[in-house]
PDB file of N, CA and C in Angstrom:
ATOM      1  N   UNK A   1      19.170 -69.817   5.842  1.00  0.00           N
ATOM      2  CA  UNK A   1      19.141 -68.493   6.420  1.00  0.00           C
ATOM      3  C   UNK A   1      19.652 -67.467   5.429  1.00  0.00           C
ATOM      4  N   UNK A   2      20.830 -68.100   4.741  1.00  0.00           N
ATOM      5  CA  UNK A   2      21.342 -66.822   3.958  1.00  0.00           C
ATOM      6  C   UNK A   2      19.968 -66.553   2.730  1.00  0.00           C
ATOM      7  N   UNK A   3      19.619 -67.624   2.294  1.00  0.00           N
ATOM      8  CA  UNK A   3      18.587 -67.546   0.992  1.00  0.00           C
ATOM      9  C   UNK A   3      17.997 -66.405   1.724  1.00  0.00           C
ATOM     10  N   UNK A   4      16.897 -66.642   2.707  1.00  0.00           N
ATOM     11  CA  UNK A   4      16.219 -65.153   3.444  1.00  0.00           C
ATOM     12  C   UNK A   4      16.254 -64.718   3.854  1.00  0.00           C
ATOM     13  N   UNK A   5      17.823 -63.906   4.015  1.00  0.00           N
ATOM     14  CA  UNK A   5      18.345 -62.587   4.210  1.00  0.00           C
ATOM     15  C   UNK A   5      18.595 -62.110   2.272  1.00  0.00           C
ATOM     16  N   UNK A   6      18.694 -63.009   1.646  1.00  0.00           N
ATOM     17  CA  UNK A   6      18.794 -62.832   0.131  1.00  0.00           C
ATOM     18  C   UNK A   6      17.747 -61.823  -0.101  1.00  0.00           C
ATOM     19  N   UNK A   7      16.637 -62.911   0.074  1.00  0.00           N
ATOM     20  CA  UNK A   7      14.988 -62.527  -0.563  1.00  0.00           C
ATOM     21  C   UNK A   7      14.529 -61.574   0.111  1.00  0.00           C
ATOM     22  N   UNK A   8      14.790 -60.570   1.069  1.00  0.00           N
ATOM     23  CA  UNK A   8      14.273 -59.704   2.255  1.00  0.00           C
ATOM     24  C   UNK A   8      15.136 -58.672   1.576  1.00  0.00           C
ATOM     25  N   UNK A   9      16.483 -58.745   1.386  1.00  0.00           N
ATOM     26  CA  UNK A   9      17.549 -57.377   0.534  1.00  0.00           C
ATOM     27  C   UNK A   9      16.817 -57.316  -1.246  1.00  0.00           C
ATOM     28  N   UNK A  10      16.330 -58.379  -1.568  1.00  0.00           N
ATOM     29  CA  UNK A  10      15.896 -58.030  -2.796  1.00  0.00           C
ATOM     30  C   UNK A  10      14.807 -57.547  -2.947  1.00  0.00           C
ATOM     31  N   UNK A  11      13.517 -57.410  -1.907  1.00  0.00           N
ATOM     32  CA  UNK A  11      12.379 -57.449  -1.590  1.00  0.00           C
ATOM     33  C   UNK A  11      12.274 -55.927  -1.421  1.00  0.00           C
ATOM     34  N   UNK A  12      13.380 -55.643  -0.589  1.00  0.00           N
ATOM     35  CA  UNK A  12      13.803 -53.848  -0.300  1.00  0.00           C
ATOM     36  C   UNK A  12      14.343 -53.223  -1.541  1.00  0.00           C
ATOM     37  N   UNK A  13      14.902 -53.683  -1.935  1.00  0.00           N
ATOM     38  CA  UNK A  13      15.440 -52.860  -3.492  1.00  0.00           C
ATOM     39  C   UNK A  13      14.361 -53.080  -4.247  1.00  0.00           C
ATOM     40  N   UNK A  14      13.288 -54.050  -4.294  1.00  0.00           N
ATOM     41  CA  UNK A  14      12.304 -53.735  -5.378  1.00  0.00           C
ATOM     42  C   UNK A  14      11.580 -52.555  -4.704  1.00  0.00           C
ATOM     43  N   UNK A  15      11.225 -52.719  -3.582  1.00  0.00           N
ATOM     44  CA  UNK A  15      10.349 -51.658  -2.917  1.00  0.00           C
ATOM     45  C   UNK A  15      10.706 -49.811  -3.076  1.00  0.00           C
ATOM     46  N   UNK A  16      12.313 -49.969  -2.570  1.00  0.00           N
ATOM     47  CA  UNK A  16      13.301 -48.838  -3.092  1.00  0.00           C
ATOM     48  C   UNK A  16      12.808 -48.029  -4.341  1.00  0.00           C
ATOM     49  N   UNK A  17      12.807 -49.275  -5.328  1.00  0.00           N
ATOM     50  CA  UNK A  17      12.855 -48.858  -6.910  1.00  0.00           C
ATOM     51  C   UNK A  17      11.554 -48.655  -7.093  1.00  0.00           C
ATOM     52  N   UNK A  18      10.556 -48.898  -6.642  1.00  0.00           N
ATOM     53  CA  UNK A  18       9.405 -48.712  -6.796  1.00  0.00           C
ATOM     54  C   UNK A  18       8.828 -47.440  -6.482  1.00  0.00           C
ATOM     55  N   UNK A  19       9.360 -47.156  -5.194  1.00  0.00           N
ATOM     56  CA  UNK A  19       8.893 -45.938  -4.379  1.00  0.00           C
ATOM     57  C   UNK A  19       9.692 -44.287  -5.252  1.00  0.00           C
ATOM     58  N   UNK A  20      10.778 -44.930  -6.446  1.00  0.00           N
ATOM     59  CA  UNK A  20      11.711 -43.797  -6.432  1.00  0.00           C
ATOM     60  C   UNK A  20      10.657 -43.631  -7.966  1.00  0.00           C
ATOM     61  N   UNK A  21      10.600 -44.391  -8.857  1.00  0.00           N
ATOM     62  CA  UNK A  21       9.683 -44.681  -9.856  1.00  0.00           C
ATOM     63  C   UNK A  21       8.448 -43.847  -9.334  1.00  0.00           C
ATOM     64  N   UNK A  22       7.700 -44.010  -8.562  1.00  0.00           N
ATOM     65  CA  UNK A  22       5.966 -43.247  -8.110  1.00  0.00           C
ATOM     66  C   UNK A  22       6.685 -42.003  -7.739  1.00  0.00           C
ATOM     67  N   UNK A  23       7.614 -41.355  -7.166  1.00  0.00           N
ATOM     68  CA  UNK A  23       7.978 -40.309  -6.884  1.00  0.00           C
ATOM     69  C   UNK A  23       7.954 -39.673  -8.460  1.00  0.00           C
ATOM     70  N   UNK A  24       8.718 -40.004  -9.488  1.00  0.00           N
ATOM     71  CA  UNK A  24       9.414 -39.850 -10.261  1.00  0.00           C
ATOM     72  C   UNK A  24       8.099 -39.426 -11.391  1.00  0.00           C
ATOM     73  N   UNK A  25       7.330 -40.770 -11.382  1.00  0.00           N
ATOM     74  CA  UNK A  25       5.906 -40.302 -12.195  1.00  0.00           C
ATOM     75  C   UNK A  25       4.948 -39.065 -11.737  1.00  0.00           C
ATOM     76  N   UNK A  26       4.854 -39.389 -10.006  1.00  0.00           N
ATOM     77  CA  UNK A  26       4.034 -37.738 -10.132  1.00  0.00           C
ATOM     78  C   UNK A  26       4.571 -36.363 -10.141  1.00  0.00           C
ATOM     79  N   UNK A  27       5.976 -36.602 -10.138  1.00  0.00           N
ATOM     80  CA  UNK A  27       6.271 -35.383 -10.785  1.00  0.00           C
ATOM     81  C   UNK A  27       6.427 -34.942 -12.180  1.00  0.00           C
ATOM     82  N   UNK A  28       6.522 -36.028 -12.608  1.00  0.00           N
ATOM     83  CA  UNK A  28       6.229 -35.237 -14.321  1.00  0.00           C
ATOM     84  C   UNK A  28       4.685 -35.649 -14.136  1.00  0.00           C
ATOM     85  N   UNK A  29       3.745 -36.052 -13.538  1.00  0.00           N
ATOM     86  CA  UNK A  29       2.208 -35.556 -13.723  1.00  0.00           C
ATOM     87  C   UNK A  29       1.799 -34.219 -13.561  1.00  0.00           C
ATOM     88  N   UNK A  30       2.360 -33.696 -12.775  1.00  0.00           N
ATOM     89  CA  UNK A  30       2.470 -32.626 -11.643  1.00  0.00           C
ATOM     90  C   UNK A  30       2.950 -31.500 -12.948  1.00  0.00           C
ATOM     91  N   UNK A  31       4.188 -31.823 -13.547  1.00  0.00           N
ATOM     92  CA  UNK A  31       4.908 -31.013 -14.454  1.00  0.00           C
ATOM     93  C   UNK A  31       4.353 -30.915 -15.512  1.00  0.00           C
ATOM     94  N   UNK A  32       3.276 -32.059 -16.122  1.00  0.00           N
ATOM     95  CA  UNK A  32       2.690 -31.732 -17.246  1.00  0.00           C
ATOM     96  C   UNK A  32       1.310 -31.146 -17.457  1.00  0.00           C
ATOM     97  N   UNK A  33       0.980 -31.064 -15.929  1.00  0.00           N
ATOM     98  CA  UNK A  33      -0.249 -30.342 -15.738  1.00  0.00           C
ATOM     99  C   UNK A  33      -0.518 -28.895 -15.873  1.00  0.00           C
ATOM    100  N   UNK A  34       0.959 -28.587 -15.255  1.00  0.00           N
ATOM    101  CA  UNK A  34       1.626 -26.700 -14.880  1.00  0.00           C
ATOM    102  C   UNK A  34       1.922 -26.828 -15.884  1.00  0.00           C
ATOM    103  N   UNK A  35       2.416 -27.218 -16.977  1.00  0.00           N
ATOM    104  CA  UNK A  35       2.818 -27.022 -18.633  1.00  0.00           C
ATOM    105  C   UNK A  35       0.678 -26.519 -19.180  1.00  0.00           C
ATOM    106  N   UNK A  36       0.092 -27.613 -19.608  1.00  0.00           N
ATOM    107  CA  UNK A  36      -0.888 -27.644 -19.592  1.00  0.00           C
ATOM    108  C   UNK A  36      -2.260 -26.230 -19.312  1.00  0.00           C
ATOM    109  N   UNK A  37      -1.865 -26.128 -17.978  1.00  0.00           N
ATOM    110  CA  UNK A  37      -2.416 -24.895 -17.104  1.00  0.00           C
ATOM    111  C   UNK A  37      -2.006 -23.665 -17.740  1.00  0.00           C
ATOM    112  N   UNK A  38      -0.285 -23.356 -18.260  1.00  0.00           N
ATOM    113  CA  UNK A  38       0.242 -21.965 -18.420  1.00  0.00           C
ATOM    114  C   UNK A  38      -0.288 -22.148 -19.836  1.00  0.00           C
ATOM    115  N   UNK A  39      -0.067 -23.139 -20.647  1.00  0.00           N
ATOM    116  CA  UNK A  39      -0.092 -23.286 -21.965  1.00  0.00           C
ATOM    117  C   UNK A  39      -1.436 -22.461 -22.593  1.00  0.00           C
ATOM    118  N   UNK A  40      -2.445 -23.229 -21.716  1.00  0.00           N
ATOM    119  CA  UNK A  40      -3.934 -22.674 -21.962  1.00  0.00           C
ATOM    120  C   UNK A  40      -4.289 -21.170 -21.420  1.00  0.00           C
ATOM    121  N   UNK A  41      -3.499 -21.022 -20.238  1.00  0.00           N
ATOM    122  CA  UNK A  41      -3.536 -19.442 -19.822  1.00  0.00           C
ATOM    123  C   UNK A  41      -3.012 -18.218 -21.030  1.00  0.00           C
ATOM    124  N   UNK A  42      -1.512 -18.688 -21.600  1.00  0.00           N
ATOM    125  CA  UNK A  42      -1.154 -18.084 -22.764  1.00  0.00           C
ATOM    126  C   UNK A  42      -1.743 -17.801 -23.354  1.00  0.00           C
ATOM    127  N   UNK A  43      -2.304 -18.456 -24.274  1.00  0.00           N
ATOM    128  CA  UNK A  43      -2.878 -18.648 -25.077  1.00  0.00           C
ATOM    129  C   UNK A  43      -4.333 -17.774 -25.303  1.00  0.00           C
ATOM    130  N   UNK A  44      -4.882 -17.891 -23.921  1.00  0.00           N
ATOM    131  CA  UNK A  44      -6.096 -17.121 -23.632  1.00  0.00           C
ATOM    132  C   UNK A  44      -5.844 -16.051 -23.643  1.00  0.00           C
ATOM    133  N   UNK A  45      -4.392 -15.640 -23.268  1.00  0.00           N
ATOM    134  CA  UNK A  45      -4.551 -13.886 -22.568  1.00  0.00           C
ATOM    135  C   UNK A  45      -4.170 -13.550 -24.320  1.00  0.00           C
ATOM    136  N   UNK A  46      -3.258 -14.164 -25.340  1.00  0.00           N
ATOM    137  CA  UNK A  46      -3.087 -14.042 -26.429  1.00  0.00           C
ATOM    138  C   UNK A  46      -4.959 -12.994 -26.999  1.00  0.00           C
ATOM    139  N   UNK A  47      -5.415 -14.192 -27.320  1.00  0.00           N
ATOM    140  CA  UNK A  47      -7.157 -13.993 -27.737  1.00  0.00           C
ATOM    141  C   UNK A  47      -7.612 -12.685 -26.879  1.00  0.00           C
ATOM    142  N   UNK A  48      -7.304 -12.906 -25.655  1.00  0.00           N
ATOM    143  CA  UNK A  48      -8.451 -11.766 -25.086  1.00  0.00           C
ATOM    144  C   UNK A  48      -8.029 -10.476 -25.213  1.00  0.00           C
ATOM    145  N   UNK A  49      -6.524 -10.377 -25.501  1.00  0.00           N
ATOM    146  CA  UNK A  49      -5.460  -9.160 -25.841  1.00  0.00           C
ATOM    147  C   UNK A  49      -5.934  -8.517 -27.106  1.00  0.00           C
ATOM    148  N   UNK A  50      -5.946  -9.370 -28.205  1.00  0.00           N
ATOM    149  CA  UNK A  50      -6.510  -8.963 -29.851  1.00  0.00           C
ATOM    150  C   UNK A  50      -8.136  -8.710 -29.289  1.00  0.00           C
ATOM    151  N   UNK A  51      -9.134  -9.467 -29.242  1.00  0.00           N
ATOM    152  CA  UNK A  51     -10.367  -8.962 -28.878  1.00  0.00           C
ATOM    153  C   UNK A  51     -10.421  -7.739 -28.329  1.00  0.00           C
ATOM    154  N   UNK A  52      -9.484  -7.622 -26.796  1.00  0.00           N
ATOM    155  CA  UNK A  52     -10.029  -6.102 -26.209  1.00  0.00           C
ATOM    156  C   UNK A  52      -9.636  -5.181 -27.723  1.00  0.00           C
ATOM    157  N   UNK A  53      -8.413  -5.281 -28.198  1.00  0.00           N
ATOM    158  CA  UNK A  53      -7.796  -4.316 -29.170  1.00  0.00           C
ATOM    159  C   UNK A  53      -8.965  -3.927 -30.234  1.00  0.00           C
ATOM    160  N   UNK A  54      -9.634  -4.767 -30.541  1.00  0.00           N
ATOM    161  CA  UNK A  54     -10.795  -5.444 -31.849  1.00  0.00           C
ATOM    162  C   UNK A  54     -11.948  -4.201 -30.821  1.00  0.00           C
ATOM    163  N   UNK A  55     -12.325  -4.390 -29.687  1.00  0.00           N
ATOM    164  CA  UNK A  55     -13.317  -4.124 -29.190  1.00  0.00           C
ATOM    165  C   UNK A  55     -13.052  -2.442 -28.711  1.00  0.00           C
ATOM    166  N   UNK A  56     -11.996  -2.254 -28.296  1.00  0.00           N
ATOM    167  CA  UNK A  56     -11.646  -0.929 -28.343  1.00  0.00           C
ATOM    168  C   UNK A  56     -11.796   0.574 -29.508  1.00  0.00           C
ATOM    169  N   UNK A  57     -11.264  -0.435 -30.886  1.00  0.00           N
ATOM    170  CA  UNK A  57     -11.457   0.205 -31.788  1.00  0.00           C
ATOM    171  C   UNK A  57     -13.018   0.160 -32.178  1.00  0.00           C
ATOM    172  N   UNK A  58     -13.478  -0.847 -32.461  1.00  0.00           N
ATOM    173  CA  UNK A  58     -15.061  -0.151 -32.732  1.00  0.00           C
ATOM    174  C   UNK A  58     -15.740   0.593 -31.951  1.00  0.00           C
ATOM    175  N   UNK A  59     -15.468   0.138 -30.580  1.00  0.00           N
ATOM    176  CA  UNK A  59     -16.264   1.703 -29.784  1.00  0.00           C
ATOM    177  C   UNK A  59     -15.521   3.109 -30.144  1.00  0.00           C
ATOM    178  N   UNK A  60     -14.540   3.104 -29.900  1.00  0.00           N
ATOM    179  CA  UNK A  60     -14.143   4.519 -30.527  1.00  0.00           C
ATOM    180  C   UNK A  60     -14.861   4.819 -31.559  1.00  0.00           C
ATOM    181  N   UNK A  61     -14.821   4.178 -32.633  1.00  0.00           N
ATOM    182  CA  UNK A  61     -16.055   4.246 -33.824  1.00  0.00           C
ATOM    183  C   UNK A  61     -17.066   4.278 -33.220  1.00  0.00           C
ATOM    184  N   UNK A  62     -17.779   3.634 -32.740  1.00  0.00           N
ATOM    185  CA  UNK A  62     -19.405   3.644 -32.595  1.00  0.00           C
ATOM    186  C   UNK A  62     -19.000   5.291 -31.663  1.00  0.00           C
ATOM    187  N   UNK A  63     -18.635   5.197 -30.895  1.00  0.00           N
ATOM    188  CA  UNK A  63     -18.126   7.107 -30.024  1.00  0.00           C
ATOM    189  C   UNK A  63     -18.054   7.585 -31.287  1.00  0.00           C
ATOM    190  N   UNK A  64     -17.870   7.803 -32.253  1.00  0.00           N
ATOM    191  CA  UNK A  64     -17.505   9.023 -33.276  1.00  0.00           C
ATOM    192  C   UNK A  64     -18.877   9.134 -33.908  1.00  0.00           C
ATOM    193  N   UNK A  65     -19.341   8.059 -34.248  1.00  0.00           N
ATOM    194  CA  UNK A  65     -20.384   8.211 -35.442  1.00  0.00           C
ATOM    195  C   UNK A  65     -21.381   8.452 -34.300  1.00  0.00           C
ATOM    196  N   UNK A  66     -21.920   7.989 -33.297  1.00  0.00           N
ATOM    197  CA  UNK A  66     -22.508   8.706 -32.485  1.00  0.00           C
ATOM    198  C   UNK A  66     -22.462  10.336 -32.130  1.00  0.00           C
ATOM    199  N   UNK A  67     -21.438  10.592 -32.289  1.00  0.00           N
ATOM    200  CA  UNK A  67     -21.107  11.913 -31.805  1.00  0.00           C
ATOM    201  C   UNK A  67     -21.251  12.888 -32.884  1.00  0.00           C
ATOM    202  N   UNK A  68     -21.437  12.335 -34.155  1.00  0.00           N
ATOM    203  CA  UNK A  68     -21.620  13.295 -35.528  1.00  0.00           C
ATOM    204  C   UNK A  68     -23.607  13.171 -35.841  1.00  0.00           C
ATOM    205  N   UNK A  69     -23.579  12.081 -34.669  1.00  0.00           N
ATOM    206  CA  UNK A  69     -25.069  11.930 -35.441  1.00  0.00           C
ATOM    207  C   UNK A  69     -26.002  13.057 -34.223  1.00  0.00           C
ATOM    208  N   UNK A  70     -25.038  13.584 -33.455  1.00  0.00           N
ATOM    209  CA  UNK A  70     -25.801  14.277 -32.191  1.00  0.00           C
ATOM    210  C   UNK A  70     -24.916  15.671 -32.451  1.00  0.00           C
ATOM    211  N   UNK A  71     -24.321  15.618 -33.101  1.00  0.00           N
ATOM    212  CA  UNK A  71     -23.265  16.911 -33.793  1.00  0.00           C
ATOM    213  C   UNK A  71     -22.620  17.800 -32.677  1.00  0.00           C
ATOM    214  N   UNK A  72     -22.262  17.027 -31.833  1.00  0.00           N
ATOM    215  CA  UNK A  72     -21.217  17.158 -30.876  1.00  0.00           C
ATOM    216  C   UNK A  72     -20.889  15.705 -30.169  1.00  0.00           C
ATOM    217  N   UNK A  73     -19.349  15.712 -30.509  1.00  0.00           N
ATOM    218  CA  UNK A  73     -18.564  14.721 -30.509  1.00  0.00           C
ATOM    219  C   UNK A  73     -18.255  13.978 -29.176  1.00  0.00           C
ATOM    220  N   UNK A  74     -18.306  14.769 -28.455  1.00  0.00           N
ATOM    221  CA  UNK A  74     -18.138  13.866 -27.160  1.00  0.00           C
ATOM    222  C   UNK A  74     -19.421  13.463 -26.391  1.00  0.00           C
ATOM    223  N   UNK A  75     -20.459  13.735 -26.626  1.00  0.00           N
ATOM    224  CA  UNK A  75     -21.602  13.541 -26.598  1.00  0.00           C
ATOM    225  C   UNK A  75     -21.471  11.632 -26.670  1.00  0.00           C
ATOM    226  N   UNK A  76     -21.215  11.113 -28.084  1.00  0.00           N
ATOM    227  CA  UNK A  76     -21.236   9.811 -28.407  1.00  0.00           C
ATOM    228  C   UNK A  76     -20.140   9.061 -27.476  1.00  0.00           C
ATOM    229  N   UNK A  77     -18.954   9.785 -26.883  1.00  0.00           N
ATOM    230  CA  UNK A  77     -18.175   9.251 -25.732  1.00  0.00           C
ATOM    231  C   UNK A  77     -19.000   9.424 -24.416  1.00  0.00           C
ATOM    232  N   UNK A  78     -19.989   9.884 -24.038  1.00  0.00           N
ATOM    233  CA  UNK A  78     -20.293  10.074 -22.907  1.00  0.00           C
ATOM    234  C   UNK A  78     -21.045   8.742 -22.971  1.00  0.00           C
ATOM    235  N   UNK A  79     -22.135   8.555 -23.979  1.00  0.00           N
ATOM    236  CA  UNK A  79     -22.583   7.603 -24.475  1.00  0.00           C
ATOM    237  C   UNK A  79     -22.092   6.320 -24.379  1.00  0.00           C
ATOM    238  N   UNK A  80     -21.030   6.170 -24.500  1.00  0.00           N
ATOM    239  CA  UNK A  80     -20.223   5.022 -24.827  1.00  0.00           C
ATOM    240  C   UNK A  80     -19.861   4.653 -23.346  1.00  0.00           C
ATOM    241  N   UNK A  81     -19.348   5.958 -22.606  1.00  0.00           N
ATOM    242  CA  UNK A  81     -18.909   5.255 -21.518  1.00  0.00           C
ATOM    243  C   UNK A  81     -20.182   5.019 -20.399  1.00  0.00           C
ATOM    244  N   UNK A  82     -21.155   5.279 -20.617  1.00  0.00           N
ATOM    245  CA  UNK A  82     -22.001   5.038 -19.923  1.00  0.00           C
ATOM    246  C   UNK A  82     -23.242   3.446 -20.123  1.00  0.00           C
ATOM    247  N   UNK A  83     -22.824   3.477 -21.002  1.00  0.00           N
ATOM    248  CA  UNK A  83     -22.804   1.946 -21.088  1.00  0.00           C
ATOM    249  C   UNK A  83     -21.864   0.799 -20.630  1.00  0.00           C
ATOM    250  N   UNK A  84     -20.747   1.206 -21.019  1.00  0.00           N
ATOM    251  CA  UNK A  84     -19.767   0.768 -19.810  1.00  0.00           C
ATOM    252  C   UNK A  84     -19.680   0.451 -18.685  1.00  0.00           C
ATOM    253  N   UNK A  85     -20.003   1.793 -17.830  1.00  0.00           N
ATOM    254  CA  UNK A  85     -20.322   2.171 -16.590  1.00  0.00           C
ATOM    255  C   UNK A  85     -21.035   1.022 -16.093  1.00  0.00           C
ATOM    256  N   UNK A  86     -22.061   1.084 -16.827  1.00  0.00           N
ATOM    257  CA  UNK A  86     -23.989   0.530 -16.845  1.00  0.00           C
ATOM    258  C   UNK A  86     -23.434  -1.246 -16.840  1.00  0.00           C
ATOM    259  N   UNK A  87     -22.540  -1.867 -17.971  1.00  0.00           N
ATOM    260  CA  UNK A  87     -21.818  -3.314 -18.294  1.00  0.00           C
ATOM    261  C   UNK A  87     -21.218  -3.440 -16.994  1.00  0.00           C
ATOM    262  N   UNK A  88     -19.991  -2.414 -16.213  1.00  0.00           N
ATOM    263  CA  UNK A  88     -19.894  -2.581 -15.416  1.00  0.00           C
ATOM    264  C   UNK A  88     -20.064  -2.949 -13.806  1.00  0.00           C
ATOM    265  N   UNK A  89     -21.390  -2.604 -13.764  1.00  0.00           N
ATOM    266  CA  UNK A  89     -21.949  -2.706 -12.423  1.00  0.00           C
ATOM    267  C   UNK A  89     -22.713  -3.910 -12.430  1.00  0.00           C
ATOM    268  N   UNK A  90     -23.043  -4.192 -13.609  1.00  0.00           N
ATOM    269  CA  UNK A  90     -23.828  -5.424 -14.019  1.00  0.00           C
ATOM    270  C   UNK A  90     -22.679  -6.838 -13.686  1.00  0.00           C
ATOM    271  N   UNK A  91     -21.642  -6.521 -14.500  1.00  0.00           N
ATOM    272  CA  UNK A  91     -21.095  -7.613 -14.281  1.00  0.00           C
ATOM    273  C   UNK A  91     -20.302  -7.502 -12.669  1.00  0.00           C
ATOM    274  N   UNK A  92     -20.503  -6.349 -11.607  1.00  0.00           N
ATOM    275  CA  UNK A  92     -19.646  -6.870 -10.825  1.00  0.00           C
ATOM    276  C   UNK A  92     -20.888  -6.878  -9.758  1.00  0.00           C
ATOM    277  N   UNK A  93     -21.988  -7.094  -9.991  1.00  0.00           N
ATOM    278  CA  UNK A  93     -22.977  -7.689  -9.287  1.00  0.00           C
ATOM    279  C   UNK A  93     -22.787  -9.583  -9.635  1.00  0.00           C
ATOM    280  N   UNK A  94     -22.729  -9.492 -10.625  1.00  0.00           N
ATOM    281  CA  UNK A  94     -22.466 -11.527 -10.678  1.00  0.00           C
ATOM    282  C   UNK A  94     -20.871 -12.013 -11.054  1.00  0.00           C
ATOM    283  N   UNK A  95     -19.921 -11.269 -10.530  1.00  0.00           N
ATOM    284  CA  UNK A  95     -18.799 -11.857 -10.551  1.00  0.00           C
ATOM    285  C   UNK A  95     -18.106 -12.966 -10.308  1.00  0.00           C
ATOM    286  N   UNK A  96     -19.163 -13.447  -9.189  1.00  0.00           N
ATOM    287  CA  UNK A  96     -18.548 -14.878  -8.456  1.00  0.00           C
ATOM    288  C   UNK A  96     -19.233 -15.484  -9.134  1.00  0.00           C
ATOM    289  N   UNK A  97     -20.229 -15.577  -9.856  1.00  0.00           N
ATOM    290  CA  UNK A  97     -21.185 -16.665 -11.278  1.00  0.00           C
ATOM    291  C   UNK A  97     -20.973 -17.099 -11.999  1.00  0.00           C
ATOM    292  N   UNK A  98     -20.439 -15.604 -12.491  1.00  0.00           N
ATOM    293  CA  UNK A  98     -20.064 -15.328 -14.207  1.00  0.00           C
ATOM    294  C   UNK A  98     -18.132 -15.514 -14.164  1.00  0.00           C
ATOM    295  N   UNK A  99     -17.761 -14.888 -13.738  1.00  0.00           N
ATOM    296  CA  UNK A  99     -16.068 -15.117 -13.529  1.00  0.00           C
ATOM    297  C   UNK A  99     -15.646 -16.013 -12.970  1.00  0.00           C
ATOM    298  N   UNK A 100     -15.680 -15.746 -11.335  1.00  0.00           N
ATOM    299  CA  UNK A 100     -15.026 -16.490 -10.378  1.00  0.00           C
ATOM    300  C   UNK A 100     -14.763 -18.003 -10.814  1.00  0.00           C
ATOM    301  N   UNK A 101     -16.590 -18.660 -10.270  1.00  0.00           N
ATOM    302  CA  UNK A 101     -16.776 -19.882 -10.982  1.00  0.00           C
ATOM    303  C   UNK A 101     -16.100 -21.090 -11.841  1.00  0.00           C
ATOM    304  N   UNK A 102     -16.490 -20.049 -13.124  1.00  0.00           N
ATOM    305  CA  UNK A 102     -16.092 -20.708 -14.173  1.00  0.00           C
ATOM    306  C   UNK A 102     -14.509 -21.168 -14.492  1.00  0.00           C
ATOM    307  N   UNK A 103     -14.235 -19.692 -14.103  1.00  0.00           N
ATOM    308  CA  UNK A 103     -12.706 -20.246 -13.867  1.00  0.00           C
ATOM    309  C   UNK A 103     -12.075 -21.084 -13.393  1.00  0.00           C
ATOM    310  N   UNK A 104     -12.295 -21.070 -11.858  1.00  0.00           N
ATOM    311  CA  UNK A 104     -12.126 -22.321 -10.823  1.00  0.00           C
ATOM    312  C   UNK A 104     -12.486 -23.360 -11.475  1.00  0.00           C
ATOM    313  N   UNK A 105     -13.604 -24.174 -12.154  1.00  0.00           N
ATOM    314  CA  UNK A 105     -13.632 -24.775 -12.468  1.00  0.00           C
ATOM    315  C   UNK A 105     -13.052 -25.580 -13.478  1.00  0.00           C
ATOM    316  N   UNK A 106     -12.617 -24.338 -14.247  1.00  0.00           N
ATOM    317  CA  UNK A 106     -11.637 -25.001 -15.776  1.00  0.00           C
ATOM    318  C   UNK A 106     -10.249 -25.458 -15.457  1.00  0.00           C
ATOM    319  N   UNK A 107      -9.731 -24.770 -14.070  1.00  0.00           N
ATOM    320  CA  UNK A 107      -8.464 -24.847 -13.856  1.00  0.00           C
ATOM    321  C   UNK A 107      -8.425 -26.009 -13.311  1.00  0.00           C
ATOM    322  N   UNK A 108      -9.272 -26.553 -12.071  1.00  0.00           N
ATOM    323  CA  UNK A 108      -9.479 -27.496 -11.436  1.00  0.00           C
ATOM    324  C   UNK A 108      -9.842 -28.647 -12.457  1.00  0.00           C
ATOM    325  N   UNK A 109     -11.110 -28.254 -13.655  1.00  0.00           N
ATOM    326  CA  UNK A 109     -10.668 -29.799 -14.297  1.00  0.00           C
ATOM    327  C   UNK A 109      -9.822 -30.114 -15.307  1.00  0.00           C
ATOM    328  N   UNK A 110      -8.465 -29.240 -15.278  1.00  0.00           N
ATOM    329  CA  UNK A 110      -7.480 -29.332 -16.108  1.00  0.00           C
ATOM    330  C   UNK A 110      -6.778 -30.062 -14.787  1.00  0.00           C
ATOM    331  N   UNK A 111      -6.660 -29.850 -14.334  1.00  0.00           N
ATOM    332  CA  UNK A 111      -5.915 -30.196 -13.222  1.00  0.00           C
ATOM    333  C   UNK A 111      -6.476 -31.779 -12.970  1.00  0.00           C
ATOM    334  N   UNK A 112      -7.414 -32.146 -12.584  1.00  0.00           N
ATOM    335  CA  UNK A 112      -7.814 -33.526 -12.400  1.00  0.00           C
ATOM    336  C   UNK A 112      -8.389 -34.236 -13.944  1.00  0.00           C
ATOM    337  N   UNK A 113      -7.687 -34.180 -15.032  1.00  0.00           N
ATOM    338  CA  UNK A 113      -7.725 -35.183 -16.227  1.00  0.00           C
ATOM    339  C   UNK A 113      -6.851 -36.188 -16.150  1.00  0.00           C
TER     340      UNK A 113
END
């Protein structure tokens, strides 16, 4: 009798140790995923920060030299922003396609690797 009351207390402490172990692993799964997730978010907003900056300045340029080639200067800003305007409506006709989407998806299969 005592042997299996032995083997039944040892049977529970493996189980114990087991259950504290699977706790223990999906949280650093969990933790290295949200590492993972921000890491790649950083990183992105890094890039897309210099690009807008990159993309800002040549339209101002393309606005100037436009605006000397029509020999009034804001002329080539009206220009400019009306393409904009024009980019704008375009892209918020396919937002859930082109944005939404894609996103969801990258996050989600960062998330399930």
């Amino acid at each position: 009798m005592d042997e299996k009351a032995s083997s039944i207390e040892n049977l529970y402490e493996h189980i114990e140790a087991y259950s504290k172990t699977s706790l223990e692993l999906y949280k650093l799964k969990a933790i290295d995923k949200t590492a993972e997730v921000a890491s790649n978010l950083a990183s992105s907003l890094i890039v897309i920060t210099i690009t807008s900056f990159f993309i800002l300045f040549v339209n101002i340029g393309i606005a100037i030299w436009l605006g000397e080639l029509l020999n009034k200067m804001y002329y080539g800003f009206f220009i400019v922003s009306a393409f904009y305007a024009i980019a704008a409506l375009i892209i918020y006709q396919g937002r859930n396609k082109w944005i939404k989407m894609p996103i969801s998806n990258s996050i989600i299969t960062q998330y399930l690797k």
